[in-house]
Protein backbone atom coordinates (compact mmCIF):
# COMPACT_ATOMS: atom_id res chain seq x y z
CA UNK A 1 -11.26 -3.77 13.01
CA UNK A 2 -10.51 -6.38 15.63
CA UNK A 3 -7.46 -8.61 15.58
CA UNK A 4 -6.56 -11.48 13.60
CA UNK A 5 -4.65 -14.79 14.14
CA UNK A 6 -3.93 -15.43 10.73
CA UNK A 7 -1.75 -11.64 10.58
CA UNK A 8 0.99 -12.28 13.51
CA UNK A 9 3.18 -14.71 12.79
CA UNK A 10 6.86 -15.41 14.49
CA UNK A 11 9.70 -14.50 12.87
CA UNK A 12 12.63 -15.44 15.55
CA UNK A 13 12.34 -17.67 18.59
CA UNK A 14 15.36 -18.25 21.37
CA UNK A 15 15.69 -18.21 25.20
CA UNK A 16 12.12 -17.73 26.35
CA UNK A 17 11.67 -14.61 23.69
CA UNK A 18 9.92 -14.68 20.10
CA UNK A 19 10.16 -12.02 17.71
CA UNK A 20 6.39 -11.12 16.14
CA UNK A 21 5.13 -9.47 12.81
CA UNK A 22 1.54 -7.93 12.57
CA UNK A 23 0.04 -6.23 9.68
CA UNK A 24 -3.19 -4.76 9.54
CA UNK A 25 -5.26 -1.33 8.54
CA UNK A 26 -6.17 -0.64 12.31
CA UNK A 27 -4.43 2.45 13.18
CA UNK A 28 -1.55 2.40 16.06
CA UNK A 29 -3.58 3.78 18.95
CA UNK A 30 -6.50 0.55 17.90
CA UNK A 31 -3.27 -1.90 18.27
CA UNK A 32 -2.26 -0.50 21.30
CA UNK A 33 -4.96 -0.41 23.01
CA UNK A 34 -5.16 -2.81 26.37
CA UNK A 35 -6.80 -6.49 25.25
CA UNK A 36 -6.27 -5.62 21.58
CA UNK A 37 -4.00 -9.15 21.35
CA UNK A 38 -6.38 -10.77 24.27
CA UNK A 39 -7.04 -13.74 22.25
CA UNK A 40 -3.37 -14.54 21.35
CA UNK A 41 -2.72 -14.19 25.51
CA UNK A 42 -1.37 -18.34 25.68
CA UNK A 43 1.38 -17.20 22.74
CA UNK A 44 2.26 -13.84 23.97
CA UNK A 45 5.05 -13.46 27.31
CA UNK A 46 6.19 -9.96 28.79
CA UNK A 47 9.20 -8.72 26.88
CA UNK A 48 8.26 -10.18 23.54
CA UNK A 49 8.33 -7.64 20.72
CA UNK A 50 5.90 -7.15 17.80
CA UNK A 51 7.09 -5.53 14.77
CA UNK A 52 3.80 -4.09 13.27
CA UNK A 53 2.84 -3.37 10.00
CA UNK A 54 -0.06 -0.92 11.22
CA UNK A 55 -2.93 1.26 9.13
CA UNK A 56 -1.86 -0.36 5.90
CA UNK A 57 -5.11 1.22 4.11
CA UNK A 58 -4.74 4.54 4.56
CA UNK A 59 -0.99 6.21 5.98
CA UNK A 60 1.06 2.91 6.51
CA UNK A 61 3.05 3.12 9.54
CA UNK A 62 6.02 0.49 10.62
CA UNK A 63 7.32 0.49 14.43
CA UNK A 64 7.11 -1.90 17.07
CA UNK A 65 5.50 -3.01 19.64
CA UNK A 66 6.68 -4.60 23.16
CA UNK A 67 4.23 -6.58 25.19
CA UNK A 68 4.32 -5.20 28.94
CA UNK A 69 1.98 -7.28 30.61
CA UNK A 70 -0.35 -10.69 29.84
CA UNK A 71 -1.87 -10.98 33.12
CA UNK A 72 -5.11 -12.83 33.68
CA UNK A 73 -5.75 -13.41 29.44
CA UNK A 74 -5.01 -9.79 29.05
CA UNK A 75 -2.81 -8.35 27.12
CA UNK A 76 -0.91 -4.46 26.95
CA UNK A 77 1.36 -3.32 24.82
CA UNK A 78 3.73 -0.69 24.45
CA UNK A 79 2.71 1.94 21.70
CA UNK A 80 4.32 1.90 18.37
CA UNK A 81 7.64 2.91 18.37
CA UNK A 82 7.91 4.23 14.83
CA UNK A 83 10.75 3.10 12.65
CA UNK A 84 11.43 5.02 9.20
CA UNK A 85 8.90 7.84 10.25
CA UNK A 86 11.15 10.32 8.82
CA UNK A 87 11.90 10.79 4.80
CA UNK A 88 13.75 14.06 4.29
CA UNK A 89 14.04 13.75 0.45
C-alpha cells in the first residue's frame, strides 16, 4: 500500500515537537522506506516521533518511528523500534 492522511494523526504537541500515531497493514520495512511520508513533508520536522501501528493484517507490530530528515519534500525515517516484541508466557 501507499500512505494515508486520514491514518496519522497527532497525539501530543509542545515546543516545536508533535507526537504522531500511524496504523496501517504495510509492513515496517514499506513504512520505513525513504519518501514513504513524502506527502505529509509540510507537517513532519526532524526529531518528531511516530508511534506506528504497522502490518495490522497479517503479524501486527507496534514500535516507533523518528523522522531523521524532511529535506526538499522528502521524508526518512528511522526504522521501527519495536515496543512489546517480546511475550514470554
Amino acid at each position: 500500500m501507499a500512505y494515508n492522511a486520514k491514518n496519522l494523526s497527532v497525539l501530543a504537541y509542545a515546543n516545536g515537537f508533535t507526537l504522531w500515531h500511524y496504523g496501517t497493514t504495510d509492513t515496517p520495512a514499506t513504512v520505513d522506506t525513504a519518501g514513504y511520508f513524502d506527502t505529509a513533508a509540510d507537517m513532519l520536522r526532524v526529531g518528531d516521533m511516530i508511534i506506528g501501528n504497522v502490518a495490522t493484517a497479517t503479524s501486527p507490530e507496534a514500535g516507533i518511528f523518528v523522522v531523521r530528515s524532511n529535506s526538499g519534500g522528502v521524508v526518512n525515517v528511522s526504522d521501527l523500534t519495536s515496543l512489546g516484541a517480546v511475550d514470554t508466557d
